[in-house]
Protein backbone atom coordinates (compact mmCIF):
# COMPACT_ATOMS: atom_id res chain seq x y z
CA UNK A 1 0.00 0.00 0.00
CA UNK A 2 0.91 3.78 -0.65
CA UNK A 3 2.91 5.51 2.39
CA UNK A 4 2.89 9.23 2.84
CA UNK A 5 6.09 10.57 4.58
CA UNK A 6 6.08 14.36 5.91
CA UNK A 7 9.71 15.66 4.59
CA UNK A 8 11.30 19.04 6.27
CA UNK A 9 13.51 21.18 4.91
CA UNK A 10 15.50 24.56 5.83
CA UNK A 11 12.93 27.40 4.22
CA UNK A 12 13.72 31.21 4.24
CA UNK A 13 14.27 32.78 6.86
CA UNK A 14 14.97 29.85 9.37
CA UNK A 15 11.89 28.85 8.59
CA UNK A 16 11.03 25.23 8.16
CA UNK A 17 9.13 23.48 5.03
CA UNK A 18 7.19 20.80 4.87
CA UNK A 19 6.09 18.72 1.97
CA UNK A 20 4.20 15.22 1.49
CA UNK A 21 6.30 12.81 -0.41
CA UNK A 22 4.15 9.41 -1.66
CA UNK A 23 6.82 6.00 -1.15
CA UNK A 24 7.37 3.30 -3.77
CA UNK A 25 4.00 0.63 -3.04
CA UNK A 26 5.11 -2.16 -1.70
CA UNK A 27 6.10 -5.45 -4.19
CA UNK A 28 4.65 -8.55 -3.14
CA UNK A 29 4.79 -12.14 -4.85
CA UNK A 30 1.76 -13.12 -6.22
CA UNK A 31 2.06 -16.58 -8.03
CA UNK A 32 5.01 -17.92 -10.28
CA UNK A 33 4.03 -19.14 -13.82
CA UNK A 34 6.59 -22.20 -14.81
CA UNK A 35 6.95 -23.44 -18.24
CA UNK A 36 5.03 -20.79 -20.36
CA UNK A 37 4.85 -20.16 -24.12
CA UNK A 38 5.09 -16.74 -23.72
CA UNK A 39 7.00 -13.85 -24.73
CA UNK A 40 4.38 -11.06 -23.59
CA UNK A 41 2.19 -10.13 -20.83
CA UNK A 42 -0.76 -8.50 -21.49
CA UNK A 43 -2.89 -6.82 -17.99
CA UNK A 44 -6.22 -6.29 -18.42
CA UNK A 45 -7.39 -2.53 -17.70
CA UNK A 46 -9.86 -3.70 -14.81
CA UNK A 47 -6.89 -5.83 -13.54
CA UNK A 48 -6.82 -9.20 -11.98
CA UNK A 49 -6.82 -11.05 -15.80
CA UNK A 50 -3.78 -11.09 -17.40
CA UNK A 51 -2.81 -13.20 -20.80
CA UNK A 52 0.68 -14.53 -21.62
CA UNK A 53 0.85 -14.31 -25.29
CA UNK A 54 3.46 -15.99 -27.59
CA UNK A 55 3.83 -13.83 -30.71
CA UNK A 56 5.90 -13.68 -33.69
CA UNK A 57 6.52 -15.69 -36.68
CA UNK A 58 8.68 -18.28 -34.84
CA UNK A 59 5.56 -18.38 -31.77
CA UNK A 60 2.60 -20.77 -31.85
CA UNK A 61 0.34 -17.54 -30.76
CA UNK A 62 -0.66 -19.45 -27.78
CA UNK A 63 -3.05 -17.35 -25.03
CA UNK A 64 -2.97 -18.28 -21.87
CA UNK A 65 -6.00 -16.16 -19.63
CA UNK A 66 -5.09 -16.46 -15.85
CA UNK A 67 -7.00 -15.05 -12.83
CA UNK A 68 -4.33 -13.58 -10.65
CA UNK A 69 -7.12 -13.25 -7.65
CA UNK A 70 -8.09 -16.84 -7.88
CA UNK A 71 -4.83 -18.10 -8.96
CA UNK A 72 -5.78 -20.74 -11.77
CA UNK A 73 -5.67 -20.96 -15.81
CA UNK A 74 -9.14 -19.76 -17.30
CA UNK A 75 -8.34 -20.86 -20.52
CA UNK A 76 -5.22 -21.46 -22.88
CA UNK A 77 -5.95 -20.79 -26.69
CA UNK A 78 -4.26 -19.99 -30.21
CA UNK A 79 -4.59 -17.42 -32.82
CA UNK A 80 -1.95 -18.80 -35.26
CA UNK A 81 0.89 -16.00 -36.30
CA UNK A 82 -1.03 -13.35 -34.15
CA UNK A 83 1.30 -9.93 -34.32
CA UNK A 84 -1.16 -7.97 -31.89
CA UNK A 85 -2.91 -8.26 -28.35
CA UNK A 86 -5.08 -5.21 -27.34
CA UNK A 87 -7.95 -5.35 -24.67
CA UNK A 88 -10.68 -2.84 -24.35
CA UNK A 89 -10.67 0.67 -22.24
CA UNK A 90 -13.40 -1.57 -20.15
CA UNK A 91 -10.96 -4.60 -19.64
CA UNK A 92 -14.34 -7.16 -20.67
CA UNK A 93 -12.70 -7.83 -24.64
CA UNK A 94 -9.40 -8.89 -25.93
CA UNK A 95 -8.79 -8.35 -29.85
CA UNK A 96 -5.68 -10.72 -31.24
CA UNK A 97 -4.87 -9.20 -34.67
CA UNK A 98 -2.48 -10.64 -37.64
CA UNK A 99 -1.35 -7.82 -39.60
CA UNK A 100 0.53 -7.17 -42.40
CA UNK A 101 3.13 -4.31 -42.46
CA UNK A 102 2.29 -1.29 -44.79
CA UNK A 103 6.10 -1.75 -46.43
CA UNK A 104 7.19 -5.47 -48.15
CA UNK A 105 6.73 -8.92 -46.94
CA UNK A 106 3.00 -8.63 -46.90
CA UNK A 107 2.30 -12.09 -48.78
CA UNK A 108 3.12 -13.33 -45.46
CA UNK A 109 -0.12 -12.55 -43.88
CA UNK A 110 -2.30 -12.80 -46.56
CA UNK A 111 -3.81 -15.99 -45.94
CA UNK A 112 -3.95 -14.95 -41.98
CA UNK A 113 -5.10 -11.59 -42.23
CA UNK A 114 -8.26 -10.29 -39.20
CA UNK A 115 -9.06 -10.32 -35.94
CA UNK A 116 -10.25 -12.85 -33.37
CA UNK A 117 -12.36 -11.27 -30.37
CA UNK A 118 -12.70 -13.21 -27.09
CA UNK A 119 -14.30 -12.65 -23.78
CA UNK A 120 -12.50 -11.98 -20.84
CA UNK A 121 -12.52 -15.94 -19.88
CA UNK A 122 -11.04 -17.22 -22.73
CA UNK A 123 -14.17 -17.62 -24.95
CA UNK A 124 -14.37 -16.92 -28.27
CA UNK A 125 -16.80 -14.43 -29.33
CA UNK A 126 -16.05 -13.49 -32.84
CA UNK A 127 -13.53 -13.87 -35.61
CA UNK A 128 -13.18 -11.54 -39.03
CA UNK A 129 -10.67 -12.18 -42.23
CA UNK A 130 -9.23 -9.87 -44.41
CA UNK A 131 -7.13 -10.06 -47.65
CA UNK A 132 -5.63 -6.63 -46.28
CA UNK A 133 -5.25 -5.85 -43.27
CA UNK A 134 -3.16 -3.10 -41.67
CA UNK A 135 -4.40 -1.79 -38.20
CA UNK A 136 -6.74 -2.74 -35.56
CA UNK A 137 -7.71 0.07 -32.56
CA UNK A 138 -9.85 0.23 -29.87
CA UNK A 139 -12.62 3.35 -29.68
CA UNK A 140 -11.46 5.07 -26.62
CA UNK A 141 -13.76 4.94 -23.67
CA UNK A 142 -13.97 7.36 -20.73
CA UNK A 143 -15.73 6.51 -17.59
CA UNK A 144 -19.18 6.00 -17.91
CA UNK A 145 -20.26 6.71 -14.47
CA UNK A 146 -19.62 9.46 -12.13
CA UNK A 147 -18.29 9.20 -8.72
CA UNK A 148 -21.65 8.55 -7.37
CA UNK A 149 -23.13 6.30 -9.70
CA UNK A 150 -19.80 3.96 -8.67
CA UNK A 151 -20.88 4.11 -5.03
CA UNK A 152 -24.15 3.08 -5.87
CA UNK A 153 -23.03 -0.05 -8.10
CA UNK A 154 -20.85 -1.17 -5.29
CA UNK A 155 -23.83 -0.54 -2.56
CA UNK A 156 -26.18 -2.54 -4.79
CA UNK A 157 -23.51 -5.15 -6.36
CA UNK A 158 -25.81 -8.36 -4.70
CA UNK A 159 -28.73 -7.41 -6.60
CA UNK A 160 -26.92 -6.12 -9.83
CA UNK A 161 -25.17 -9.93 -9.41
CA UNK A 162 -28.76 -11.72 -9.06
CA UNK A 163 -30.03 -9.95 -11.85
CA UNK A 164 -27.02 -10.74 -14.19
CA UNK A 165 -27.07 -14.52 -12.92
CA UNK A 166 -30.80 -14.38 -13.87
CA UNK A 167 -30.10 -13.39 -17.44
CA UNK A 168 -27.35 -15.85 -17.61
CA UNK A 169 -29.09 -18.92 -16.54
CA UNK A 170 -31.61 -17.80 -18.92
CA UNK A 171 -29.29 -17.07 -22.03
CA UNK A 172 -27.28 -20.71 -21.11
CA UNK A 173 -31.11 -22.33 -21.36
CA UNK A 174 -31.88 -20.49 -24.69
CA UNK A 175 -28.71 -21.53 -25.85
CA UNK A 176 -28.86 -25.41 -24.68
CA UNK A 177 -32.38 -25.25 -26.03
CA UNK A 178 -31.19 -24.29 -29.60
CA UNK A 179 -28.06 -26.92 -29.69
CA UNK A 180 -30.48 -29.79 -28.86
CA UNK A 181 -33.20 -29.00 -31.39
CA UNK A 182 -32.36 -31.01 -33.50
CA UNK A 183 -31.95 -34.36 -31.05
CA UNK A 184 -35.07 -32.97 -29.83
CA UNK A 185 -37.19 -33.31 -33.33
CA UNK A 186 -35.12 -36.71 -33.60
CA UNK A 187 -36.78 -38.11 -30.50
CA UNK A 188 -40.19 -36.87 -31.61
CA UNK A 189 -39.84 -38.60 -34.65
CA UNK A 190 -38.45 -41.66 -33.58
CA UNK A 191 -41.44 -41.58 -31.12
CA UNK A 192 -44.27 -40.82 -33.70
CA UNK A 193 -42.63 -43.61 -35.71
CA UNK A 194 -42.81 -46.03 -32.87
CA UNK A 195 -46.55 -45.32 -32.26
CA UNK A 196 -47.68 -45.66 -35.96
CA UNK A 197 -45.67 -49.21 -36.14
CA UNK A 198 -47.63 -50.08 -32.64
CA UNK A 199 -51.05 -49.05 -33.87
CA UNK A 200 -50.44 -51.15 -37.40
CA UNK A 201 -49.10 -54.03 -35.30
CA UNK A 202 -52.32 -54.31 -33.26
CA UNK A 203 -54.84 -53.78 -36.08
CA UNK A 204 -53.20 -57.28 -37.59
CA UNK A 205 -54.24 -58.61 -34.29
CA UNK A 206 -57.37 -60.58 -35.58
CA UNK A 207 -55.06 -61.87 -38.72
CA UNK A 208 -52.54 -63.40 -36.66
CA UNK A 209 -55.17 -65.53 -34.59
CA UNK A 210 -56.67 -66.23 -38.06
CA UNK A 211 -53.40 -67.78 -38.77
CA UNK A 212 -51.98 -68.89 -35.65
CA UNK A 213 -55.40 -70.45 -34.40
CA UNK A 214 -54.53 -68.67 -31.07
CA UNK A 215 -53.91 -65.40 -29.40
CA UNK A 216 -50.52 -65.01 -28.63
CA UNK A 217 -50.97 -62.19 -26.98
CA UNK A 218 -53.10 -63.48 -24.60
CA UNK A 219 -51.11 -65.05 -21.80
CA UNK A 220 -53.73 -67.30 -20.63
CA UNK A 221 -52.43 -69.46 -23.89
CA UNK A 222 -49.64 -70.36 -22.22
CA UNK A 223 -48.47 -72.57 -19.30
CA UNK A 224 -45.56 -70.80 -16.89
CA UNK A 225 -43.30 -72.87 -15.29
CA UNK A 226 -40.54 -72.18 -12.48
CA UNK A 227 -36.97 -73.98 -12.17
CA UNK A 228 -34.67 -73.20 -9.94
CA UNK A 229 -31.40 -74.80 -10.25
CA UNK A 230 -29.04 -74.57 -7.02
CA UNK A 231 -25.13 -74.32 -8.20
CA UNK A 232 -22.30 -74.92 -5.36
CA UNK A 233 -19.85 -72.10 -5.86
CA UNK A 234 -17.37 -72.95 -3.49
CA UNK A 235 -17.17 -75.73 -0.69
CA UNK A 236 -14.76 -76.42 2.39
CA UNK A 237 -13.71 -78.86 4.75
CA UNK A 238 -12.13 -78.31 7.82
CA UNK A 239 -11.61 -81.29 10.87
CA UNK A 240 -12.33 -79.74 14.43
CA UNK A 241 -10.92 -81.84 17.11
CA UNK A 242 -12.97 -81.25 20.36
CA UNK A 243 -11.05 -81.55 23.50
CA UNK A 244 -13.18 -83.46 26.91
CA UNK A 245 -12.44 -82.53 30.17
């Protein structure tokens, strides 16, 4: 944390000056990351995410996301020869870009020219190609709320967090909803199919007893008998000697 320390100094006079100096915050470990691809570091504005990038034409363009606060790997994904890493002013978007410098060697990138777009947890939200490609920027941002209006988001973050859950549960159900429609007609059809085969099974009914002379669905046609059939799995012999008084 920041430390302020009350310097004094001759003034005119004899007088004495004082002035507030701020310290150097404190450095404290956090974590240590072993065996990374990664040749950049990449903070995210609202801090606690960071992503260790590998870039360059030699790099895989692996991105790891990590949670500093919780400590643990959100997600690790590629964006093959990625040149650029840029998050949003609001810290909730990163943009990976391939591209191609305004001077020679841009027939490198052609094929790999755009953007990729992911969420702050490592999803993937949206991916664009270009034939050319030269820039990628952020709209810059200021502060949406005033001092205020930030007091009154933290004061009410429960029911700003029950309300978001809310929308989420209801966006994952939409969502789940549309990936299974199509096992869902499946089923239905499978089951319509079932009943029509049923209903044309039992209308031949009075044919089969026509040829069969009997019912065989009717179980009084038939005589049920029990077995049972006792099997020795294992067996043991042992001589007790009894001792008389």
């Amino acid at each position: 944390m920041n430390k302020k320390v009350e310097v004094t100094t001759p003034g005119r006079k004899g007088k004495k000056a004082t002035k507030s100096v701020d310290t150097v915050q404190e450095l404290n470990l956090v974590a240590t990351l072993k065996d990374r691809q990664c040749n950049l570091l990449y903070w995210s504005p609202a801090g606690n995410m960071i992503v260790l990038a590998s870039l360059g034409e030699s790099s895989s363009g692996s991105l790891e996301f990590y949670d500093v606060s919780a400590g643990e790997v959100l997600a690790v994904r590629e964006h093959y020869r990625a040149t650029k890493v840029m998050w949003d002013p609001s810290g909730r978007t990163l943009a990976t870009c391939v591209v191609q410098p305004l001077a020679g060697g841009y027939f490198k990138f052609a094929m790999d020219n755009g953007y990729i777009l992911w969420g702050s947890q490592g999803k993937q939200m949206f991916q664009q190609a270009y034939e050319q490609f030269y820039q990628f920027s952020w709209r810059p941002r200021k502060c949406l709320l005033n001092a205020a209006e930030k007091a009154d988001v933290v004061k009410n973050l429960k029911k700003y967090e029950r309300s978001f859950d809310k929308a989420d549960k209801e966006r994952a159900r939409l969502l789940h909803l549309e990936e299974t429609k199509e096992k869902r007609e499946l089923r239905s059809a499978f089951r319509e199919r079932m009943r029509e085969l049923c209903d044309f099974y039992n209308r031949q009914r009075g044919e089969r007893v026509n040829m069969n002379g009997y019912d065989s669905e009717d179980e009084s046609n038939y005589v049920i008998t029990e077995e049972k059939q006792e099997t020795i799995v294992t067996s043991e012999e042992k001589m007790v000697q009894s001792w008389s008084d």
